[in-house]
Protein backbone atom coordinates (compact mmCIF):
# COMPACT_ATOMS: atom_id res chain seq x y z
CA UNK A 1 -51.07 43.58 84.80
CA UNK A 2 -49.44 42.69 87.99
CA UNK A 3 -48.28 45.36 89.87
CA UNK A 4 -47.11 44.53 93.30
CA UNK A 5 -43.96 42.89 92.27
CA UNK A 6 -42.84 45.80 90.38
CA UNK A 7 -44.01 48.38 93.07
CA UNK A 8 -41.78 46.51 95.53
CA UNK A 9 -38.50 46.78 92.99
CA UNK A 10 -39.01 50.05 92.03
CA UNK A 11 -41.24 52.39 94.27
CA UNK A 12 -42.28 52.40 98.06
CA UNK A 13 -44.60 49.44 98.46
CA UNK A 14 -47.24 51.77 100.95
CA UNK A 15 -48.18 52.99 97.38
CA UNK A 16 -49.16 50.14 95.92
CA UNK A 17 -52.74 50.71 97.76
CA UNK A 18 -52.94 53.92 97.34
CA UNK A 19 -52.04 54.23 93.89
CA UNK A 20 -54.62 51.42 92.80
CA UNK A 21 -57.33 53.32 95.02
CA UNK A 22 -56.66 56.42 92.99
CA UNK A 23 -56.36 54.68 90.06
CA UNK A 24 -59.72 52.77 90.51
CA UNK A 25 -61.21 56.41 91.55
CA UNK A 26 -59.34 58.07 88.45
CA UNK A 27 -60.89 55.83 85.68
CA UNK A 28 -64.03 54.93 86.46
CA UNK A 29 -65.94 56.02 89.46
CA UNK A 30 -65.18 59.73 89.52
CA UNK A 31 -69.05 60.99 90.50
CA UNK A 32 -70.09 57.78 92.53
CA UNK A 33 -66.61 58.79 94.67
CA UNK A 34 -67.42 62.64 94.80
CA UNK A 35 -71.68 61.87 95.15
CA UNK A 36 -70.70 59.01 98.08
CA UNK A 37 -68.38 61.13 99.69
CA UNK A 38 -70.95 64.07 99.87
CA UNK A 39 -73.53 62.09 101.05
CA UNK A 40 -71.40 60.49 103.97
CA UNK A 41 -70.64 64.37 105.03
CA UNK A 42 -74.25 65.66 104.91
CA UNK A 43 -75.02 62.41 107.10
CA UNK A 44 -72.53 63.09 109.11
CA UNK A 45 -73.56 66.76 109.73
CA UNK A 46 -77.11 65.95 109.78
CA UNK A 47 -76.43 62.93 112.36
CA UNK A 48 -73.92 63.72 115.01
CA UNK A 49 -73.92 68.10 114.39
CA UNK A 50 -75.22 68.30 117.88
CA UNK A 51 -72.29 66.70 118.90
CA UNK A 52 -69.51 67.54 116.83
CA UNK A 53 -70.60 71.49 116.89
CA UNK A 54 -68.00 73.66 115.01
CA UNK A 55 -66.04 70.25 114.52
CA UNK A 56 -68.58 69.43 111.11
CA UNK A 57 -65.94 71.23 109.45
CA UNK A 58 -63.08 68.81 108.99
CA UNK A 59 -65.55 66.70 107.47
CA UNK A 60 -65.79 68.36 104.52
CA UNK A 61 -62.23 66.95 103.79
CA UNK A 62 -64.23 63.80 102.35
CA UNK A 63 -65.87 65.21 99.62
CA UNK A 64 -62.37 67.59 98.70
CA UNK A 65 -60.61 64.27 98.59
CA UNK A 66 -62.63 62.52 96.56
CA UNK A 67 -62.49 65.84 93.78
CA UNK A 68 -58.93 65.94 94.28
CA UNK A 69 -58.61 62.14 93.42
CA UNK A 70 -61.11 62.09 90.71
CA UNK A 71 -59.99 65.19 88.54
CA UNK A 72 -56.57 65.85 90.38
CA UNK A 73 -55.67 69.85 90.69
CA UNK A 74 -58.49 71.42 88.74
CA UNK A 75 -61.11 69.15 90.76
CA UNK A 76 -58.83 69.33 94.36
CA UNK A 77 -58.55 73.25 94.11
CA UNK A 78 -62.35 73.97 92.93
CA UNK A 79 -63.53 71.67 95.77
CA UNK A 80 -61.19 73.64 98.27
CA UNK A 81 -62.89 77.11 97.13
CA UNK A 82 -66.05 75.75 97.48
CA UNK A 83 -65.60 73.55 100.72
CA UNK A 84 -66.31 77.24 103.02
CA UNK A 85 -69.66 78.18 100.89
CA UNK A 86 -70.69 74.70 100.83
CA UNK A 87 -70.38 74.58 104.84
CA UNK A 88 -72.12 77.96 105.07
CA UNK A 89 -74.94 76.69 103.54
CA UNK A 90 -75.65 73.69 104.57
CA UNK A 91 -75.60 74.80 108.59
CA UNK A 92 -77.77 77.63 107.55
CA UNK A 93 -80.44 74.76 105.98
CA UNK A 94 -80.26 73.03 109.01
CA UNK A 95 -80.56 76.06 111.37
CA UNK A 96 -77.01 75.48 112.91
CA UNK A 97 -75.31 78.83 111.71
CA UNK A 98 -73.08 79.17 114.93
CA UNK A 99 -70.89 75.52 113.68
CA UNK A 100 -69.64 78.26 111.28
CA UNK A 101 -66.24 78.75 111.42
CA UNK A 102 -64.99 82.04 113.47
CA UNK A 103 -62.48 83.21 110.90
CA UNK A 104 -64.02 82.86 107.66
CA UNK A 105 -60.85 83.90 105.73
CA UNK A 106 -58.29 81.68 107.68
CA UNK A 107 -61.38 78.67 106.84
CA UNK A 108 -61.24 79.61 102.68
CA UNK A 109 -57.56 79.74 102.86
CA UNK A 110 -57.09 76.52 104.66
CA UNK A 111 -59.63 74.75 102.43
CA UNK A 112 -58.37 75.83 99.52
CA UNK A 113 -54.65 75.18 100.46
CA UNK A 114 -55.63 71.45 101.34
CA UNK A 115 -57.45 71.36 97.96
CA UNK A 116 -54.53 72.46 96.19
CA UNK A 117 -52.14 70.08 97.54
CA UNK A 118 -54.50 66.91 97.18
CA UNK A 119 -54.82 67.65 94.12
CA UNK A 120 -51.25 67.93 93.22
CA UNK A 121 -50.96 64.89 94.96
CA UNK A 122 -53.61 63.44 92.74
CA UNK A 123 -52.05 64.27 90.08
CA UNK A 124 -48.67 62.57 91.81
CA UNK A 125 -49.88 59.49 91.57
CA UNK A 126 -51.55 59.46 88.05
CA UNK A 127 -47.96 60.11 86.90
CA UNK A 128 -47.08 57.39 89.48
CA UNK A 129 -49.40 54.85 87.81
CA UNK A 130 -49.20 55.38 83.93
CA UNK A 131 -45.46 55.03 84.40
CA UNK A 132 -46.52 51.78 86.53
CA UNK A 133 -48.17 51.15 83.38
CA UNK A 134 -45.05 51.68 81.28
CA UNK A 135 -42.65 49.79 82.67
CA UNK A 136 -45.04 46.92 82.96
CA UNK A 137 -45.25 47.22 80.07
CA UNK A 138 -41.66 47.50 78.91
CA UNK A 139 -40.65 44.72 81.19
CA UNK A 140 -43.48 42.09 79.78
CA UNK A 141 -41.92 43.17 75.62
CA UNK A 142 -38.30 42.38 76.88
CA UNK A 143 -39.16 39.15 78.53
CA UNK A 144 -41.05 38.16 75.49
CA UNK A 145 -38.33 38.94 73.75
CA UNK A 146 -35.90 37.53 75.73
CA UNK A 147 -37.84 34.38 75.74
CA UNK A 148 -38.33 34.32 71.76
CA UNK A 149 -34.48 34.68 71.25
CA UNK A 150 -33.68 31.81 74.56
CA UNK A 151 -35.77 29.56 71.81
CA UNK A 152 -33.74 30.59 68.84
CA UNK A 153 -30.50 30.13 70.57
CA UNK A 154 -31.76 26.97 71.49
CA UNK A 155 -32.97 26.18 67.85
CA UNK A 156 -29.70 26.80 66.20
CA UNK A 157 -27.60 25.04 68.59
CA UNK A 158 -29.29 21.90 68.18
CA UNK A 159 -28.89 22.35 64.28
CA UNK A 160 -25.69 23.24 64.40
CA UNK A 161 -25.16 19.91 66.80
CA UNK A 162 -26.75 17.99 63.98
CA UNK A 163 -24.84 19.13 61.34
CA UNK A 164 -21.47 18.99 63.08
CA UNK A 165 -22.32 15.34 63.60
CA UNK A 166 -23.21 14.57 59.78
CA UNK A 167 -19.46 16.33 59.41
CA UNK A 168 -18.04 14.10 61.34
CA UNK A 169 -19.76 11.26 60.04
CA UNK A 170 -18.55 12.34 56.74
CA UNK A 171 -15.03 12.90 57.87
CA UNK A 172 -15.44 9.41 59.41
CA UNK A 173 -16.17 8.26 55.86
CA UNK A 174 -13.14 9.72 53.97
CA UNK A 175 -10.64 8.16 57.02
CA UNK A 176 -12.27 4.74 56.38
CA UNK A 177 -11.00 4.81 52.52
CA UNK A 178 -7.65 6.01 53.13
CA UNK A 179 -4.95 3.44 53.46
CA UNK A 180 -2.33 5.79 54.94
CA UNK A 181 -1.96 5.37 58.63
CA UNK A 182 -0.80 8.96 59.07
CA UNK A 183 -4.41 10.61 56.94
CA UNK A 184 -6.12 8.02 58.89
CA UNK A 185 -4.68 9.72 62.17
CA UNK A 186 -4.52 13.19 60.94
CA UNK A 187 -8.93 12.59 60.05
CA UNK A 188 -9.35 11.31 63.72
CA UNK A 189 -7.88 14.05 65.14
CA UNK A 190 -9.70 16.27 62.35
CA UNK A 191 -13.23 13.86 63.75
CA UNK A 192 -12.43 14.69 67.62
CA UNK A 193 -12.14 18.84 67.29
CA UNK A 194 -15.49 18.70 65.50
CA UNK A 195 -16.86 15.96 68.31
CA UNK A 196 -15.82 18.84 71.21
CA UNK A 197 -17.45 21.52 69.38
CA UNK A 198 -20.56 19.65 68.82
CA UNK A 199 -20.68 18.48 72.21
CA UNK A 200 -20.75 22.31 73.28
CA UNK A 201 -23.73 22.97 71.31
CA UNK A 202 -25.29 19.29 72.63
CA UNK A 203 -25.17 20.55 75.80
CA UNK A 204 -26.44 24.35 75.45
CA UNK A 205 -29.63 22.62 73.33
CA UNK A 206 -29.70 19.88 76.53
CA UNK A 207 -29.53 22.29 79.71
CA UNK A 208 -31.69 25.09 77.98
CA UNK A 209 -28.89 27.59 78.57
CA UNK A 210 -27.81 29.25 75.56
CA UNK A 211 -25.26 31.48 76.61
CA UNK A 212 -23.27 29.68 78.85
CA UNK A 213 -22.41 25.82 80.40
CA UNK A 214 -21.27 24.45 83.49
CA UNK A 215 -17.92 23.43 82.38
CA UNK A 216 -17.45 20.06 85.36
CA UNK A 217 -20.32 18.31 83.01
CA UNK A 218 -18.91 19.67 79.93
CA UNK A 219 -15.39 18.07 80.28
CA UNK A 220 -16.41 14.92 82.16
CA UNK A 221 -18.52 14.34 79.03
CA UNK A 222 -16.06 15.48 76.46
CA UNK A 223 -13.19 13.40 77.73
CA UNK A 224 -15.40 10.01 78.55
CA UNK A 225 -16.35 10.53 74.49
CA UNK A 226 -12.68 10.93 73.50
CA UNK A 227 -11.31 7.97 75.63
CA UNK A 228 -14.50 5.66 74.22
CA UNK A 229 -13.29 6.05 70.97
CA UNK A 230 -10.09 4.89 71.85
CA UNK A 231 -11.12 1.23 72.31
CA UNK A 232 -7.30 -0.17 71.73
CA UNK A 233 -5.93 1.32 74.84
CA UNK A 234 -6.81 0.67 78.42
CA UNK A 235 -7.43 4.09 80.29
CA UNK A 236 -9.71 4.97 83.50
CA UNK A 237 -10.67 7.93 83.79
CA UNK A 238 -10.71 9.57 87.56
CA UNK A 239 -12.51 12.99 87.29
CA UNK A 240 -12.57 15.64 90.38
CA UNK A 241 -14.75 18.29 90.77
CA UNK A 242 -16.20 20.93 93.04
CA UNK A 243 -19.46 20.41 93.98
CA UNK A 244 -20.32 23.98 93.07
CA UNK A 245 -21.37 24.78 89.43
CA UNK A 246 -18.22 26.52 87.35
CA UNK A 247 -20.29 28.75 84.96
CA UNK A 248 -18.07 29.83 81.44
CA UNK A 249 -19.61 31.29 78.89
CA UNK A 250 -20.41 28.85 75.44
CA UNK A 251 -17.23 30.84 73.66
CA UNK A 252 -14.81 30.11 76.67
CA UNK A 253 -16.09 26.80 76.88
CA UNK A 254 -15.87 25.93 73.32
CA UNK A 255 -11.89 27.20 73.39
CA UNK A 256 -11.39 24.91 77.01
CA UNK A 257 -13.10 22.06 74.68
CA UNK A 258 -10.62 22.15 72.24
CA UNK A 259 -7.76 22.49 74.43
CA UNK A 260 -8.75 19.65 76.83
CA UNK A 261 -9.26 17.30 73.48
CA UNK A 262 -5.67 18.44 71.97
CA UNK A 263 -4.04 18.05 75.53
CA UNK A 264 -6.04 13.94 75.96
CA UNK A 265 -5.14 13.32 73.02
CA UNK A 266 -1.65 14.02 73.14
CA UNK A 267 -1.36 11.67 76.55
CA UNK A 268 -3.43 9.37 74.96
CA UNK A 269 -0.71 9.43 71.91
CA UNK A 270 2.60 9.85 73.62
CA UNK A 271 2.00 8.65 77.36
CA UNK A 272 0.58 5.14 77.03
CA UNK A 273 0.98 1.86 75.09
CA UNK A 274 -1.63 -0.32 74.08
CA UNK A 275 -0.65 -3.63 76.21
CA UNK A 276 -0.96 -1.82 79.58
CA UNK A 277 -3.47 -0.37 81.87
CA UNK A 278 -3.70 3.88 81.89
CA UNK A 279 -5.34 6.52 84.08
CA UNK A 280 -6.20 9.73 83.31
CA UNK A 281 -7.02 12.23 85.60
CA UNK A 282 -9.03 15.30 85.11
CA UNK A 283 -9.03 17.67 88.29
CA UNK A 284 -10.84 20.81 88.21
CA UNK A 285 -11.10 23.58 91.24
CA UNK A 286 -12.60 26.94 91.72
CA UNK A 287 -9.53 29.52 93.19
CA UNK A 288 -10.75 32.96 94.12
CA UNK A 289 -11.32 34.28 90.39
CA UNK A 290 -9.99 31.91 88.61
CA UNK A 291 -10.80 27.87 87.47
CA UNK A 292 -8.14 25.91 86.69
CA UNK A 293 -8.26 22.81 85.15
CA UNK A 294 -5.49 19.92 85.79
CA UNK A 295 -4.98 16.86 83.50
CA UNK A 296 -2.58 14.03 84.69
CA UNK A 297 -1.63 10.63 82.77
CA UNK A 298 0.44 7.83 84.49
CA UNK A 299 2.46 6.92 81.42
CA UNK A 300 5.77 7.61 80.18
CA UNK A 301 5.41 11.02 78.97
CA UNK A 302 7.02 13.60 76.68
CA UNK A 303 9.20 16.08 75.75
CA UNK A 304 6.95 19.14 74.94
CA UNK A 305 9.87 21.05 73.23
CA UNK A 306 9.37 18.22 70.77
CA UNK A 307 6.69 19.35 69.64
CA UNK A 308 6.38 22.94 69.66
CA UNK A 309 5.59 23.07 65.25
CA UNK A 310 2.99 20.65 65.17
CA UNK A 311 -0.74 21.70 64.78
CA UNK A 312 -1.86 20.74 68.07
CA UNK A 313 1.05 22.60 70.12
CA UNK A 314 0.01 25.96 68.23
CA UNK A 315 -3.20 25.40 68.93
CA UNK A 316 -2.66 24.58 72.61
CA UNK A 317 -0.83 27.80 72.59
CA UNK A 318 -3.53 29.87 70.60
CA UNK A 319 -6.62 28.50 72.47
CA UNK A 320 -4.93 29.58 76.37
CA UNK A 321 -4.28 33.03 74.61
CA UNK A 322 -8.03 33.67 73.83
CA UNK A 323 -8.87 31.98 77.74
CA UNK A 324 -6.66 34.96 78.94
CA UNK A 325 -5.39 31.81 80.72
CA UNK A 326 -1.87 30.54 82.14
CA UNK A 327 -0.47 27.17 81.51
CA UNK A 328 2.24 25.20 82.43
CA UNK A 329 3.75 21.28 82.14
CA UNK A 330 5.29 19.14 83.67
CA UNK A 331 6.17 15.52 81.85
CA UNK A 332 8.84 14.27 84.68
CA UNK A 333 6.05 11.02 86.19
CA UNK A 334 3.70 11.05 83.37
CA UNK A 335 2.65 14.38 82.07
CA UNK A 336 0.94 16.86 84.17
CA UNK A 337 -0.84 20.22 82.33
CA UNK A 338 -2.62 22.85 83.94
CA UNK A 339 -4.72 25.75 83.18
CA UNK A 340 -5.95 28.52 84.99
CA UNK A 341 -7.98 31.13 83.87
CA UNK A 342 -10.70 33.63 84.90
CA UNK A 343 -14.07 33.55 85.44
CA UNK A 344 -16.61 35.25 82.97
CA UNK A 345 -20.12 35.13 84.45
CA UNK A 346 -21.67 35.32 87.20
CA UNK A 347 -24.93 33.64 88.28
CA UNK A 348 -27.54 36.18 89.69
């Protein structure tokens, strides 16, 4: 398990060392800690007592830290009651019994006092670590998880691409055997909603983002489809766009889809003629919270009042409602529709 990156989000990173010493100590060298510690003290004492005199005593701390560590407040607080007898006797082997402490009570109290709270301490940090251990743990489940459903996501929406395009290949089918110029028109239009959903789900399964799209690629794509199937008419396309990404989420996006298609569509069908030359222009900006999205045709326009009962004017109206957008026209030179609406996501 890796444990510095989650010591640095969730605790003070000075106890990333000491927590992996104790843990280390802890788990599997409990006596080779306490036996090394004790051995360092008695060489120590044995080495440099004509120097350090009554000053051997601090030493003792080595082997009381190494209990405390190994077997937290039961081993800490037994190695602070015996830190004073141990002491005693060992100056008395070696003939030193003046390095004795002077107050023999104040000595036991202190030693046992220190014991106590390194143990505690001990015991701090074994609490510390096995809830190290848990959220490690925790954290490595969700990201599995996360991952696992990031591949379903991506699974389904390239099967529902596919069979949104064997739809619309089948809706392409019917239009070719019907006669009637007005089925023939009402199929296309039928053909182009299920074209912008697919393309939705295209690019989720394309940019590995299952959840949400950058809408500038999104409607430069949808609208270069739409206008390439319109081979009889002679329309550029000039497309603005922030350099910024404008993050929607796939729901939003899939409503701003169908709204862009029925709003082309309509310039496409009322704005131009087939003899002359067109341009359509798609303008999108970021504004504080909102994006707005601004679609412009040079061609004669139209009366929206006209056509406030057909299909694609209710839908227009139904698909701003569930953007929590506003939207306005303006068909004086050419027709001119923009949307704004809010933002909802944020990249971390």
């Amino acid at each position: 398990m890796n444990y510095k990156p989650l010591f640095k989000r969730y605790f003070n990173p000075d106890d990333f060392y000491i927590t992996r010493i104790h843990k280390k100590i802890y788990h599997h060298h409990r006596w080779k800690a306490i036996l090394a510690s004790l051995g360092i003290f008695i060489f120590i004492v044995l080495l440099f007592s004509d120097y350090l005199k009554i000053s051997c005593n601090y030493f003792v701390l080595l082997p009381l830290m190494a209990s405390a560590f190994a077997y937290g407040l039961p081993g800490g607080l037994t190695a602070g009651i015996l830190s004073l007898p141990f002491n005693l006797l060992l100056f008395f082997l070696i003939g030193h019994n003046e390095y004795a402490p002077d107050s023999i009570f104040i000595s036991f109290f202190s030693g046992t006092s220190v014991g106590f709270v390194m143990g505690y301490l001990s015991d701090y940090f074994r609490i510390l670590n096995d809830e190290v251990d848990r959220r490690v743990e925790t954290e490595t489940r969700l990201r599995e998880s996360l991952s696992e459903k990031d591949l379903l996501l991506s699974e389904i929406n390239h099967r529902v691409r596919n069979n949104l395009g064997i739809i619309s290949s089948l809706i392409q089918l019917q239009a070719n055997r019907v006669d009637n110029s007005l089925f023939s028109d009402e199929f296309e239009k039928l053909r182009q909603r299920v074209l912008s959903i697919s393309l939705v789900h295209e690019q989720l399964f394309m940019e590995n983002q299952p959840l949400v799209l950058d809408i500038r690629n999104y409607l430069e794509s949808l609208v270069s489809n739409i206008l390439n199937t319109t081979d009889e008419y002679d329309i550029e396309l000039v497309f603005n766009k922030p350099s910024s990404k404008m993050i929607l989420s796939c729901d939003k996006v899939l409503h701003l889809g169908l709204l862009v298609q029925e709003i082309v569509m309509n310039s496409i069908k009322h704005a131009f003629s087939i003899s002359g030359k067109g341009i359509l222009s798609l303008n999108l900006k970021e504004e504080d919270e909102y994006f707005s999205v601004a679609i412009h045709d040079n061609g004669k326009g139209f009366d929206p009042d006209k056509v406030v009962h057909g299909l694609g004017s209710r839908l227009i109206e139904s698909l701003s409602l569930s953007l929590d957008s506003h939207y306005s026209w303006d068909c004086n030179e050419g027709c001119h529709f923009i949307i704004r609406f809010p933002h909802d996501y944020t990249e971390s």
